[in-house]
N, C-alpha and C. Protein backbone atom coordinates (compact mmCIF):
# COMPACT_ATOMS: atom_id res chain seq x y z
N UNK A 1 67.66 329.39 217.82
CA UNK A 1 66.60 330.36 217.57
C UNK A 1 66.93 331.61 218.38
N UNK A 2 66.75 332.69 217.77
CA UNK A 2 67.08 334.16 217.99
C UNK A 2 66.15 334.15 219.30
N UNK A 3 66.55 335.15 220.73
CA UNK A 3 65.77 335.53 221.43
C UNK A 3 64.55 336.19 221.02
N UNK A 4 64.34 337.24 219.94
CA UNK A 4 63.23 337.78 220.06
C UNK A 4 62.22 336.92 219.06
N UNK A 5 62.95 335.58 218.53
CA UNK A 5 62.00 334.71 217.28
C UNK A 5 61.06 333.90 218.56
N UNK A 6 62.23 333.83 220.06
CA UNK A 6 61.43 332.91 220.77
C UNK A 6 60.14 333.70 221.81
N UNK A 7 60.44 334.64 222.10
CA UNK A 7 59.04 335.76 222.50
C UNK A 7 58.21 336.30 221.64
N UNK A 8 58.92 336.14 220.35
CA UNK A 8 57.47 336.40 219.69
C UNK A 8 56.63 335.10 219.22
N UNK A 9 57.06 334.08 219.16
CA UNK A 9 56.43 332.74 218.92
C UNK A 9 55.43 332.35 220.13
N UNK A 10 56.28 332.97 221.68
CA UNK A 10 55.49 332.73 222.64
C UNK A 10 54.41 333.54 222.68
N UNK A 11 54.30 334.83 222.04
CA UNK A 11 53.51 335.98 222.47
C UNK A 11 52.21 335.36 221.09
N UNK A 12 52.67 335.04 220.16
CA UNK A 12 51.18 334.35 219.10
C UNK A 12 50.42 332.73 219.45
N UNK A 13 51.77 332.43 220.19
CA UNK A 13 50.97 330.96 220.80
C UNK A 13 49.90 331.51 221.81
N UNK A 14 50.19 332.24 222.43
CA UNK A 14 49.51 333.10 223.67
C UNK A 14 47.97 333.58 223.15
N UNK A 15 48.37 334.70 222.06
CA UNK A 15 47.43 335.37 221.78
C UNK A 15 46.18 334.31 221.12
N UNK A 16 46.94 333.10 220.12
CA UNK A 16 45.87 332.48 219.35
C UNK A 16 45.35 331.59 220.39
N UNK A 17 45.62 331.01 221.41
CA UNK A 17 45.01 330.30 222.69
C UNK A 17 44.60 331.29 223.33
N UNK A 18 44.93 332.00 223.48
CA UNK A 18 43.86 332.84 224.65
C UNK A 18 42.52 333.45 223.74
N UNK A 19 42.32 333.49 221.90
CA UNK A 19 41.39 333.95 221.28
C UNK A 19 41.65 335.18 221.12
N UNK A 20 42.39 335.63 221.52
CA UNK A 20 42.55 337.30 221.78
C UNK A 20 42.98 337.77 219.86
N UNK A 21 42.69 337.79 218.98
CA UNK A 21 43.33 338.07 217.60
C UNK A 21 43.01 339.37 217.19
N UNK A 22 41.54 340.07 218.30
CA UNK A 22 41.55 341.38 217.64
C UNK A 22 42.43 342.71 218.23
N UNK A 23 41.79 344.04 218.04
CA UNK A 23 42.70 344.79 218.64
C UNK A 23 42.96 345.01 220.07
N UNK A 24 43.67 346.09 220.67
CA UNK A 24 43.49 346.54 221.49
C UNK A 24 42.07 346.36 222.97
N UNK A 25 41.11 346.62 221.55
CA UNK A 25 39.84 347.61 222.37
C UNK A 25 38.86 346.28 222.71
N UNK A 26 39.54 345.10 222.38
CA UNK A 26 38.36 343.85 221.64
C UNK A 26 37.91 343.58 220.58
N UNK A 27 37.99 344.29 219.65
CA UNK A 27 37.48 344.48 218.33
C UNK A 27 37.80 343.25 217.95
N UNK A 28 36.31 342.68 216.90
CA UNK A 28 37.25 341.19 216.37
C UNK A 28 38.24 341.62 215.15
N UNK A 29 38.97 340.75 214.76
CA UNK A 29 40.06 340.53 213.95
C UNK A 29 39.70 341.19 212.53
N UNK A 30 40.26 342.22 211.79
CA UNK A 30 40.19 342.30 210.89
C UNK A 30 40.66 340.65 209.46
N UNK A 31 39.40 341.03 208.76
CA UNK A 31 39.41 339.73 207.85
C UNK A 31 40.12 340.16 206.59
N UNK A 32 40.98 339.52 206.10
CA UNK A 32 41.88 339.85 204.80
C UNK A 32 41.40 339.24 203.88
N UNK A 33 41.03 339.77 202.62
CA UNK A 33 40.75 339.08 201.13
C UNK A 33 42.05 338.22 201.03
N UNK A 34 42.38 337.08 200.22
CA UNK A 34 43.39 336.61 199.64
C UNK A 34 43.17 337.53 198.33
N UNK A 35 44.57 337.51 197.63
CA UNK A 35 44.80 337.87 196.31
C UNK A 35 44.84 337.05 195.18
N UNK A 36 44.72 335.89 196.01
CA UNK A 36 44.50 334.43 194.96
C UNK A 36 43.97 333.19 195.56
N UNK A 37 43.74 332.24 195.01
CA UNK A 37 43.08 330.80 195.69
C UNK A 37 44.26 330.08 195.83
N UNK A 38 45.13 330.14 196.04
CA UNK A 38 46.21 329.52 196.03
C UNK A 38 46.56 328.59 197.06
N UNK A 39 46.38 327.13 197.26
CA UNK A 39 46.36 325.84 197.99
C UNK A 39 47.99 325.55 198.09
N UNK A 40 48.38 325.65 197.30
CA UNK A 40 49.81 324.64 197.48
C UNK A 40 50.87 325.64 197.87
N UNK A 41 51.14 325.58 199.32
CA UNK A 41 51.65 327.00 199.61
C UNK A 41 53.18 326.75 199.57
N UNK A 42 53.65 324.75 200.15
CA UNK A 42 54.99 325.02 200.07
C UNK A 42 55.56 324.38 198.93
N UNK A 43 55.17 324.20 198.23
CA UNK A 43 55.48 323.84 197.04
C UNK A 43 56.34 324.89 195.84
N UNK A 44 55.63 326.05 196.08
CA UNK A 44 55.91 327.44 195.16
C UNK A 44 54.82 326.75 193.50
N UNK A 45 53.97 326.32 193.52
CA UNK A 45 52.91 326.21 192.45
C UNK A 45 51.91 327.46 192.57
N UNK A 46 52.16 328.17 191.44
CA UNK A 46 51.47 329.91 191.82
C UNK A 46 50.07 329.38 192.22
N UNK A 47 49.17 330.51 192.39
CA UNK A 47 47.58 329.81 192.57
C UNK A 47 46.78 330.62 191.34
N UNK A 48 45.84 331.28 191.52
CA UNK A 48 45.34 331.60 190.45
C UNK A 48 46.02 332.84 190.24
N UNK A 49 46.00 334.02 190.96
CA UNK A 49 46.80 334.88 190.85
C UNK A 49 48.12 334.86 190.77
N UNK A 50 48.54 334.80 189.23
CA UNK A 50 49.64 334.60 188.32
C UNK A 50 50.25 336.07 188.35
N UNK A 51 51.79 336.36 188.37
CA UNK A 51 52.56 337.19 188.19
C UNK A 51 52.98 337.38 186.75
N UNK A 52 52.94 338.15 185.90
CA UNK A 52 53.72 338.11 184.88
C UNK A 52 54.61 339.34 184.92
N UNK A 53 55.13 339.84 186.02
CA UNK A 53 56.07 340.73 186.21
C UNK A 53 57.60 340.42 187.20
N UNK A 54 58.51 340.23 187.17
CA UNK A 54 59.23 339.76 188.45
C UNK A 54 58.63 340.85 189.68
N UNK A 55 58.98 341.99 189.26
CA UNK A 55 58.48 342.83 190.19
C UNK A 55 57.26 343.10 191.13
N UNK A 56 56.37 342.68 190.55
CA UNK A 56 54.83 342.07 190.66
C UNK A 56 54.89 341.06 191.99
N UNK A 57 55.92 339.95 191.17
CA UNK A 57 56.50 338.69 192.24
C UNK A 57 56.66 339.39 193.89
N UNK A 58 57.58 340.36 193.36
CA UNK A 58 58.28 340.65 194.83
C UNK A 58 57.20 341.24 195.73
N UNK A 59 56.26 342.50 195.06
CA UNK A 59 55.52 343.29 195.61
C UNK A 59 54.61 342.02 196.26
N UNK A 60 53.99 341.72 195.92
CA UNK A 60 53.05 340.35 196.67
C UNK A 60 53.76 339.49 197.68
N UNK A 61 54.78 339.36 197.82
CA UNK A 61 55.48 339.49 199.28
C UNK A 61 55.64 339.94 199.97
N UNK A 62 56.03 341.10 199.68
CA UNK A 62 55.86 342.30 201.17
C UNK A 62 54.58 342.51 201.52
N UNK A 63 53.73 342.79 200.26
CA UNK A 63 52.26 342.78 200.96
C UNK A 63 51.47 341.54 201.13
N UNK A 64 51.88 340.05 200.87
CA UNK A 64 51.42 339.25 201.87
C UNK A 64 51.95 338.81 203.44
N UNK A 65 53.26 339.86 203.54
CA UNK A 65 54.04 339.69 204.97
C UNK A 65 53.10 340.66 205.67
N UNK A 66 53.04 341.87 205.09
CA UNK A 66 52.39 343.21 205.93
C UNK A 66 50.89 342.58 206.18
N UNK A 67 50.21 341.77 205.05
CA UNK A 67 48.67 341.23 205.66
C UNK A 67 48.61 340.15 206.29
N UNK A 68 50.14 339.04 206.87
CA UNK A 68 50.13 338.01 206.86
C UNK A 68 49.03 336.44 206.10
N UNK A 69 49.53 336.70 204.31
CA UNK A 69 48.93 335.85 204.06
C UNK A 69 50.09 334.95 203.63
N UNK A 70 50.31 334.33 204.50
CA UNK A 70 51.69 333.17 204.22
C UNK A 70 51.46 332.03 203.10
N UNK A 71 49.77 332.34 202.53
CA UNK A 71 49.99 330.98 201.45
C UNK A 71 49.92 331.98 200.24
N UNK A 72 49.57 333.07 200.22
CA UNK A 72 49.63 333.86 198.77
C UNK A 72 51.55 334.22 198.55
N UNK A 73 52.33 334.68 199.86
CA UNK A 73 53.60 334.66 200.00
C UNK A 73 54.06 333.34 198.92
N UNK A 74 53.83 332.28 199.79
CA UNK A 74 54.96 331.25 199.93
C UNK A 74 54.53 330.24 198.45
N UNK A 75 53.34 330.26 197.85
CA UNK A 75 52.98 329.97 196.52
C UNK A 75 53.63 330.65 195.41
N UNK A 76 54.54 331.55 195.79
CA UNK A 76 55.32 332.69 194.72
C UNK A 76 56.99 331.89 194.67
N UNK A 77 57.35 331.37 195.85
CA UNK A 77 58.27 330.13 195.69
C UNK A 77 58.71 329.20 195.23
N UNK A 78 59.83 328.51 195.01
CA UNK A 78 59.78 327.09 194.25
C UNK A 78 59.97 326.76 195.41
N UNK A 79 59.84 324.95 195.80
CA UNK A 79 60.44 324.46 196.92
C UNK A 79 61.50 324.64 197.64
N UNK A 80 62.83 325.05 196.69
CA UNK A 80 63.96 324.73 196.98
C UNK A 80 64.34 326.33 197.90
N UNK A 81 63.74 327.87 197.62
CA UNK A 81 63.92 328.91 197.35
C UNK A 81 62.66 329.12 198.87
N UNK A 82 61.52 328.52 198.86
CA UNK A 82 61.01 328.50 199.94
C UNK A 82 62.13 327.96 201.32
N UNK A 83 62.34 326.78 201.28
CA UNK A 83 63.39 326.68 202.37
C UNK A 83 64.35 327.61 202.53
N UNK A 84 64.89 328.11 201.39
CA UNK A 84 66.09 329.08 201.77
C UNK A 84 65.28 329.98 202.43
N UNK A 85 64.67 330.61 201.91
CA UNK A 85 63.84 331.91 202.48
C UNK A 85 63.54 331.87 204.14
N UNK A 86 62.90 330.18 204.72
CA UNK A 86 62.60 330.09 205.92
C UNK A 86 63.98 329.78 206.54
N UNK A 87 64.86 329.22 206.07
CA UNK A 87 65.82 329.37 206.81
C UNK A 87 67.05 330.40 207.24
N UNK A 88 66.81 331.19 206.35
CA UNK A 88 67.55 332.47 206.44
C UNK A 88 66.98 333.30 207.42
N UNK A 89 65.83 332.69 207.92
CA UNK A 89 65.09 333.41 209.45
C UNK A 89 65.09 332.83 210.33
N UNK A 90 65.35 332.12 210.16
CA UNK A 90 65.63 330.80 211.34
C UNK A 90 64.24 330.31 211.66
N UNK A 91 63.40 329.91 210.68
CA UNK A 91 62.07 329.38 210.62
C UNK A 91 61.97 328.15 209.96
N UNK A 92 60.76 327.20 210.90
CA UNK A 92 60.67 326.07 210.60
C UNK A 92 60.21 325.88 208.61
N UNK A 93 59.53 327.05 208.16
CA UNK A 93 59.42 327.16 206.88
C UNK A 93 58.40 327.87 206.53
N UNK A 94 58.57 328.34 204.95
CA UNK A 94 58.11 329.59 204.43
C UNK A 94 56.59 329.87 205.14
N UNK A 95 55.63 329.67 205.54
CA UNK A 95 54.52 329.43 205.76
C UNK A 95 54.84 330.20 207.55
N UNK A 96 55.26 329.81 208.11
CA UNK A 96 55.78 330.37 209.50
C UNK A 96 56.50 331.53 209.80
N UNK A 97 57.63 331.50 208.66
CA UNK A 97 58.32 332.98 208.72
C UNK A 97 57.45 334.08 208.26
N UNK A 98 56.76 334.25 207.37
CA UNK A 98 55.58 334.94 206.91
C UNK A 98 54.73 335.47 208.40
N UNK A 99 54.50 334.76 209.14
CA UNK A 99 53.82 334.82 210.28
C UNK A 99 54.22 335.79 211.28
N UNK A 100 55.61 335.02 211.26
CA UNK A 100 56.45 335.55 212.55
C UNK A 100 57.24 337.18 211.72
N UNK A 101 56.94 337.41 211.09
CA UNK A 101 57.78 338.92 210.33
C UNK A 101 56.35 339.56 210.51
N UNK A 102 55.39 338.90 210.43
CA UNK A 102 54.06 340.00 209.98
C UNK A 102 53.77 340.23 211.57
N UNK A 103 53.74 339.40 212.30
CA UNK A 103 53.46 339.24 214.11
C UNK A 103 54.87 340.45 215.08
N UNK A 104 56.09 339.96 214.38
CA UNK A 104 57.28 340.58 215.07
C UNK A 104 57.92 341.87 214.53
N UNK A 105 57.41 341.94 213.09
CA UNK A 105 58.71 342.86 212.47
C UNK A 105 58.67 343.98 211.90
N UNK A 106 56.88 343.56 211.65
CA UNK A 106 56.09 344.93 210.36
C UNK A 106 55.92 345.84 211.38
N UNK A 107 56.06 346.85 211.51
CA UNK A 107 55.41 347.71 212.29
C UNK A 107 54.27 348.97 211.71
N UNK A 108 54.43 349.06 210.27
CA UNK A 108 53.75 349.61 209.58
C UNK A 108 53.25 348.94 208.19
N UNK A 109 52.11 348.11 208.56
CA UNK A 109 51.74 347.14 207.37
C UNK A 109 51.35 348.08 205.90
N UNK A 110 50.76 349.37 206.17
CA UNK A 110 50.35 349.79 205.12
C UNK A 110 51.89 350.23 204.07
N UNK A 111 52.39 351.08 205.01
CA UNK A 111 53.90 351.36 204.36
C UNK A 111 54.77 350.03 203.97
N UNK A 112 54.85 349.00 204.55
CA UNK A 112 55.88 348.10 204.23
C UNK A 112 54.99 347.27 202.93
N UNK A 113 53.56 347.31 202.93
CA UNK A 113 53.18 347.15 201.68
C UNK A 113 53.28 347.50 200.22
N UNK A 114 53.14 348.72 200.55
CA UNK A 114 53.38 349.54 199.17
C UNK A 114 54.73 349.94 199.34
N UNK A 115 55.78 349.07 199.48
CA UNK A 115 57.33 349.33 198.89
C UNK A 115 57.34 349.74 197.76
N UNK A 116 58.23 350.30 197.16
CA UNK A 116 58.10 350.32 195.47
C UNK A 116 59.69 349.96 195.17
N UNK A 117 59.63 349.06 194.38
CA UNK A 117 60.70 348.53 193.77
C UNK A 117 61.39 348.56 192.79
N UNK A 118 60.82 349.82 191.60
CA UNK A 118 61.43 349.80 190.27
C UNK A 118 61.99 348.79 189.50
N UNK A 119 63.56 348.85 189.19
CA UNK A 119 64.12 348.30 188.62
C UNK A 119 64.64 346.88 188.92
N UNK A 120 64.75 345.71 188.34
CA UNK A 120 65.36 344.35 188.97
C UNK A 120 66.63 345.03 188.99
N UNK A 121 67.92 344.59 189.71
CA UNK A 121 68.98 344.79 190.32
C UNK A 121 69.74 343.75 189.65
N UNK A 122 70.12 342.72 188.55
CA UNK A 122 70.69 342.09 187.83
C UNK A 122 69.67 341.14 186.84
N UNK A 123 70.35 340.70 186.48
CA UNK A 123 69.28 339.54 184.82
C UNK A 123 69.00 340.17 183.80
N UNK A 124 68.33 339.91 182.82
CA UNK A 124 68.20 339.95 181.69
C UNK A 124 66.45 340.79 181.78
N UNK A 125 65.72 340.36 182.75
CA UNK A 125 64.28 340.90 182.63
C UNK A 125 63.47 340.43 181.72
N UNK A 126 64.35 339.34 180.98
CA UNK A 126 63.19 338.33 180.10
C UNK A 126 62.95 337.05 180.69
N UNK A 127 64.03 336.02 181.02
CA UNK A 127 63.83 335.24 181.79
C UNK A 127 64.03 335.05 182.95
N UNK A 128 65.12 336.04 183.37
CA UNK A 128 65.78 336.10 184.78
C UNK A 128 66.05 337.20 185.16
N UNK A 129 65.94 337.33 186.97
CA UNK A 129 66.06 338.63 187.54
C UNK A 129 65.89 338.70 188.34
N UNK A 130 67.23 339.57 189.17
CA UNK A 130 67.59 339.66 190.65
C UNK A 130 67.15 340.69 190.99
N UNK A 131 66.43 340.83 192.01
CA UNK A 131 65.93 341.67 192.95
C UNK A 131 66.57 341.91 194.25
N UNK A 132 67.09 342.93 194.60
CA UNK A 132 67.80 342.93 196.09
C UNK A 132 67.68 343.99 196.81
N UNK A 133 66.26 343.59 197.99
CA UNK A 133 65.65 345.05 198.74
C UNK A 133 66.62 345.70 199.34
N UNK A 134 67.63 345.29 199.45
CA UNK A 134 69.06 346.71 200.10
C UNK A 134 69.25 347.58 199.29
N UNK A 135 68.60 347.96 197.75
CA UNK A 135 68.78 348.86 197.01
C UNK A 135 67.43 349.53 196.48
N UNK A 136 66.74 349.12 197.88
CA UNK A 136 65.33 350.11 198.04
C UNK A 136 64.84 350.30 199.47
N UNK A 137 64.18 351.40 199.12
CA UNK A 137 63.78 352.31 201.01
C UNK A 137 62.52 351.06 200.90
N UNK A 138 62.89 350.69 202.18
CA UNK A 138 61.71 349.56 202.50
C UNK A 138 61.11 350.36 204.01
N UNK A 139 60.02 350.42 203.75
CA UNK A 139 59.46 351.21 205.21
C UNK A 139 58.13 350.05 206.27
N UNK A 140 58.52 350.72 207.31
CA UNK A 140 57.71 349.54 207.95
C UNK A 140 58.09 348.05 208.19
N UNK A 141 58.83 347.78 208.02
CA UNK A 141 59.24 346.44 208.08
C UNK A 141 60.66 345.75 207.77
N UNK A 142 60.83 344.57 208.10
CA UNK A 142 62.42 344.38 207.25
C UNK A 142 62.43 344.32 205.80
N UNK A 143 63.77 344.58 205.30
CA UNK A 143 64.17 343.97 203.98
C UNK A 143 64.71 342.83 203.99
N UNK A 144 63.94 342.13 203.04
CA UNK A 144 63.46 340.56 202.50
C UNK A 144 64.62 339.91 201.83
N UNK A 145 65.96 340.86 201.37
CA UNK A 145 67.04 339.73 200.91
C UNK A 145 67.09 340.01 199.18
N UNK A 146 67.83 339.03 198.80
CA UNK A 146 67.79 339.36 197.81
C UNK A 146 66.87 338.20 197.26
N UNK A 147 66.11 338.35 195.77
CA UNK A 147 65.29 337.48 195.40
C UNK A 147 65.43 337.12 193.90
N UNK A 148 65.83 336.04 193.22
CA UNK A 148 65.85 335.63 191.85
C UNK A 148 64.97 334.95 191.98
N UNK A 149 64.87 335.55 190.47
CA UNK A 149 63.34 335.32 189.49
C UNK A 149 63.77 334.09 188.33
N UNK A 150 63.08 333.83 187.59
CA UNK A 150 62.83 333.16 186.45
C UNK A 150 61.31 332.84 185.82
N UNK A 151 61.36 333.14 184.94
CA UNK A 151 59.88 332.84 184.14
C UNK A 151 59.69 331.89 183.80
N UNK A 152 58.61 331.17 184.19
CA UNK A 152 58.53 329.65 183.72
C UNK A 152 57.78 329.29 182.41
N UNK A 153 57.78 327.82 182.57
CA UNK A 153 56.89 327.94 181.17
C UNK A 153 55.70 328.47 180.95
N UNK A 154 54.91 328.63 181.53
CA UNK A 154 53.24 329.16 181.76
C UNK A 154 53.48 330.85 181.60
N UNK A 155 54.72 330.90 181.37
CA UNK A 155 55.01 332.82 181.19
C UNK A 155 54.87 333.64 182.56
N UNK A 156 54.97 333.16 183.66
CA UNK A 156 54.44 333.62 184.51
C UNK A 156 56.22 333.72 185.50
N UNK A 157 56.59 334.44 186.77
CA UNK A 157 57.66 334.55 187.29
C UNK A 157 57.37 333.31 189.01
N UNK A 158 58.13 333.14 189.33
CA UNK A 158 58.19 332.25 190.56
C UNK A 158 59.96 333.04 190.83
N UNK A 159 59.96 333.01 192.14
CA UNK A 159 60.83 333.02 192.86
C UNK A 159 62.03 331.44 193.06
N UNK A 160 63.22 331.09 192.53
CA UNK A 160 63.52 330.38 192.19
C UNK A 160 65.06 330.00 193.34
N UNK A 161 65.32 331.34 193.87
CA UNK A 161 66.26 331.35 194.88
C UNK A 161 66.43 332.67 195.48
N UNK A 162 66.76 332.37 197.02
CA UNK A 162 66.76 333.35 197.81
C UNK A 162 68.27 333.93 198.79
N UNK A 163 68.39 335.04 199.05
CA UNK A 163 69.33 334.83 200.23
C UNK A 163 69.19 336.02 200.33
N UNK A 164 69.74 336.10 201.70
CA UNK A 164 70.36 337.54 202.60
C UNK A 164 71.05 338.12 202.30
N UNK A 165 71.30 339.64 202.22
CA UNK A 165 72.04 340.38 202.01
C UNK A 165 72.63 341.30 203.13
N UNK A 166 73.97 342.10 203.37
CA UNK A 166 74.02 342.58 204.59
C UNK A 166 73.43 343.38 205.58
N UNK A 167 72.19 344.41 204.37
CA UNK A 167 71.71 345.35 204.85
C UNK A 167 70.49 344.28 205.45
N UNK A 168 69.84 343.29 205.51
CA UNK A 168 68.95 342.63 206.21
C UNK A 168 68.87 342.38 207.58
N UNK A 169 67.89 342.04 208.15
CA UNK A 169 67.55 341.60 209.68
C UNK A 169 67.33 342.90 209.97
């Protein structure tokens, strides 16, 4: 585990035991809507809020990293594509790395939210399609790797495999 994965793990163990979650001033914790009901987080079984865009897919990742909602994230996954994802961070799994990027890495949640992603970066765009944030200005935060898509049967996109690219970390 990376030095700064292990101070920042210590610095949220800290903060969520000591209660401390709001700002600065004391303020309590700002409360986040989910974007979906979505239960089955490591599985990659979408929740109600269905993608029918790859692009769609991706955007709801960065902006569930920038709001840390690690089960609207990691429900956009298949199983196999979730592990890659947590392990390409050196995280125990998708549900945690979500945490630790939104706790360590975002520094500007509103900007690293609204990335804009245009075009998929390889596939067909009917059933399949590669996405690879090194061939977009990602602000506020890291870039996420590259991301293949596939449309499943329900017509809807899931994230199906993941990996790093050089411009990442």
């Amino acid at each position: 585990m990376s030095t700064w994965m292990r101070v920042l793990v210590a610095a949220v163990t800290l903060t969520l035991s000591a209660g401390c979650v709001g700002d600065s001033e004391g303020a309590p914790p700002t409360q986040t809507t989910p974007t979906s009901t979505s239960t089955n987080t490591e599985s990659g079984t979408p929740g109600a809020a269905v993608d029918t865009d790859p692009y769609d897919t991706v955007r709801h990742v960065y902006r569930g990293v920038a709001a840390n909602l690690p089960d609207e994230v990691c429900a956009r996954f298949t199983t196999e594509a979730a592990r890659q994802f947590a392990g390409q961070w050196q995280a125990e799994s998708c549900t945690t790395v979500v945490t630790l990027l939104h706790h360590g890495r975002v520094g500007d949640p509103e900007a690293y939210a609204n990335t804009n992603f245009g075009y998929f970066t390889a596939g067909d765009g009917d059933t399949h399609a590669e996405i690879d944030s090194c061939e977009f200005e990602v602000l506020g935060g890291p870039q996420l790797g590259v991301f293949v898509l596939d449309r499943n049967a329900s017509d809807t996109w899931l994230i199906t495999a993941h990996r790093m690219d050089e411009c990442d970390r």
